[in-house]
Structure formats: structure tokens, C-alpha cells
C-alpha atoms as a PDB file:
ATOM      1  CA  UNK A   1      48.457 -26.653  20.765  1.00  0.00           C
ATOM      2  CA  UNK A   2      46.167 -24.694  18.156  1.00  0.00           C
ATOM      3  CA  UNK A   3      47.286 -23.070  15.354  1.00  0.00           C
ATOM      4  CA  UNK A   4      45.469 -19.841  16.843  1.00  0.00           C
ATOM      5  CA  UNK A   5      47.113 -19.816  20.318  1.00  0.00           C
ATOM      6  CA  UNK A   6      50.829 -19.294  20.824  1.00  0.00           C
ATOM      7  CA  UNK A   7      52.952 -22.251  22.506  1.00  0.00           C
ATOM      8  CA  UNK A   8      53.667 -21.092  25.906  1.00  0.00           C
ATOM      9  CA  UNK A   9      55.781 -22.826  28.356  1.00  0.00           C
ATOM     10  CA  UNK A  10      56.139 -21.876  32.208  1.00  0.00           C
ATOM     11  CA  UNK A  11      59.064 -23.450  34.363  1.00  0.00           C
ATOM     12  CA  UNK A  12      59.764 -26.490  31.594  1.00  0.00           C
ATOM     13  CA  UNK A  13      55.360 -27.243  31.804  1.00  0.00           C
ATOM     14  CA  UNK A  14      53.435 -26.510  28.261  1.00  0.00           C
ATOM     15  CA  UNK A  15      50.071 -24.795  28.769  1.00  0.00           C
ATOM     16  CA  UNK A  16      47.435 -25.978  26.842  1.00  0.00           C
ATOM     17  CA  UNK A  17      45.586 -24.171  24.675  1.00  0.00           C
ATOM     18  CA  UNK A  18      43.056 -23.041  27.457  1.00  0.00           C
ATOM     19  CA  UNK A  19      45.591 -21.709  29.430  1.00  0.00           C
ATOM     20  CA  UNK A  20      47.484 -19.902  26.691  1.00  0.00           C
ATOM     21  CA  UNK A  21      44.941 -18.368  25.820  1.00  0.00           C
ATOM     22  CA  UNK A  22      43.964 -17.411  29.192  1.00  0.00           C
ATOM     23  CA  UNK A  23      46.870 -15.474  29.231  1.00  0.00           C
ATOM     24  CA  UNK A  24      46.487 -14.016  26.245  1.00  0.00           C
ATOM     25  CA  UNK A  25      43.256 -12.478  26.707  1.00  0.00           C
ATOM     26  CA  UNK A  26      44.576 -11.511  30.398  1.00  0.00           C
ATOM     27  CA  UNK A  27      47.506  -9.380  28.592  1.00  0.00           C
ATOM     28  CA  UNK A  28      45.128  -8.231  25.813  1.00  0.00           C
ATOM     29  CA  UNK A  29      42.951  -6.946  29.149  1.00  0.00           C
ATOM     30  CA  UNK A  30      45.530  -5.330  31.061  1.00  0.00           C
ATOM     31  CA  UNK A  31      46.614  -3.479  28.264  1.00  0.00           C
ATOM     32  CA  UNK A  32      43.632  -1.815  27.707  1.00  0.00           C
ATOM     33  CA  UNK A  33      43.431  -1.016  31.241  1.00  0.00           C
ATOM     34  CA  UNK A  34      46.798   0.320  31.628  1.00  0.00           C
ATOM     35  CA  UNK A  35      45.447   2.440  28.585  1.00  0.00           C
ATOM     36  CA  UNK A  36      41.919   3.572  29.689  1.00  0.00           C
ATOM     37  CA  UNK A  37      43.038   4.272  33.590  1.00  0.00           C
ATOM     38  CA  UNK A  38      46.773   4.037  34.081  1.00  0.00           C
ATOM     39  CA  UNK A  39      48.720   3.095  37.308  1.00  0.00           C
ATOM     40  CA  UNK A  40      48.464   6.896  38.171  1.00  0.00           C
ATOM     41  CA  UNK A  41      48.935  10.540  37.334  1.00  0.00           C
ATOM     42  CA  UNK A  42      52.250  11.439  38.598  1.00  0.00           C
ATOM     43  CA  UNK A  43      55.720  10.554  38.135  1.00  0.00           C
ATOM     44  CA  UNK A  44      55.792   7.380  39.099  1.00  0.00           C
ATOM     45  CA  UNK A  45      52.352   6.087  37.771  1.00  0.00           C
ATOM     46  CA  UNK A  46      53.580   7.930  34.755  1.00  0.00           C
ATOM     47  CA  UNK A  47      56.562   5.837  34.326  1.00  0.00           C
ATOM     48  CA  UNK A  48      55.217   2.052  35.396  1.00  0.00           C
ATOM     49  CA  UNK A  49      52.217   3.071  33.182  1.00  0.00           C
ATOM     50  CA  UNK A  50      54.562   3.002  30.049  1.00  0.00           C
ATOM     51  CA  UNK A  51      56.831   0.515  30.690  1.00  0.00           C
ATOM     52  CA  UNK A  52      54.242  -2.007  31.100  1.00  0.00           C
ATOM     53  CA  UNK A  53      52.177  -0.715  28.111  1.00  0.00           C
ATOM     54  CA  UNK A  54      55.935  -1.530  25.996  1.00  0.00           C
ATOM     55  CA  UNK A  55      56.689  -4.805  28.124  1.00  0.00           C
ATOM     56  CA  UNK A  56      53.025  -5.827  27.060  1.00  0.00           C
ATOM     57  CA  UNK A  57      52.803  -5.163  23.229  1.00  0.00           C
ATOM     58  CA  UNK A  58      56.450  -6.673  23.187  1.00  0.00           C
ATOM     59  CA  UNK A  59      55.171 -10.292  24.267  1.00  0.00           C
ATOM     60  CA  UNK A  60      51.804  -9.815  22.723  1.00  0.00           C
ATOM     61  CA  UNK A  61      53.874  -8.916  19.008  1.00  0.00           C
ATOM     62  CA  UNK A  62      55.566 -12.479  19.991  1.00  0.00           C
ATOM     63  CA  UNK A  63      52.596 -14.387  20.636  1.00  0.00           C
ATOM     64  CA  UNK A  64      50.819 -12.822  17.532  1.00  0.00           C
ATOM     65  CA  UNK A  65      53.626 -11.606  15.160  1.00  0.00           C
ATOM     66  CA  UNK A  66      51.117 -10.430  12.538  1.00  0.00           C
ATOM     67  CA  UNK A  67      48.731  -8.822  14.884  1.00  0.00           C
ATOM     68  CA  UNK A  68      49.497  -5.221  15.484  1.00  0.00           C
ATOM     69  CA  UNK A  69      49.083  -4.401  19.489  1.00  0.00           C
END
């Protein structure tokens, strides 16, 4: 594994460094979507929209402790 990409292990199986940071850059993405469009304007939307956005930066702060999300 690189020294860039985080170690990331799914059901006892090690990505490689490819795959990690596949799913970095797919977190990174949905982020920014979730903060550009949202998952809707009322209650509901409201609510998913922020608990993902907190879920997100939470494992991105893991996978990147000195990056700020």
C-alpha cells in the first residue's frame, strides 16, 4: 500500500492502492455533491443531507488525519 493512500480492508480482503483510492476520490465526490445539490429541500432531504455530509468527513479525517474535509 502507498504511503499516500490509506490501508483499507473490506470483509478480511486488503484493497490495493487502486482501489483505495477509488474510494477515496468516490467519498471526496459525494461530498461535494451532497454539498452543491443535497438529497432534497425538506425535512427529510434536510436531515440525510447532514448526516451523510458528518458520516463522510468522519471517515475521510481517518483516511487523511491531517487533511481537513
Amino acid at each position: 500500500m502507498s504511503d499516500t493512500e490509506p490501508a483499507i480492508t473490506i470483509n478480511g480482503h486488503a484493497l490495493t492502492t487502486a482501489q483505495a483510492m477509488t474510494v477515496r476520490v468516490a467519498l471526496g465526490s459525494f461530498l461535494w455533491d451532497l454539498k452543491t445539490h443535497g438529497l432534497g429541500d425538506d425535512e427529510h432531504g434536510r436531515h440525510m443531507t447532514e448526516g451523510y455530509q458528518r458520516a463522510l468527513v468522519e471517515v475521510i479525517r481517518l483516511m487523511h488525519p491531517g487533511d481537513a474535509a
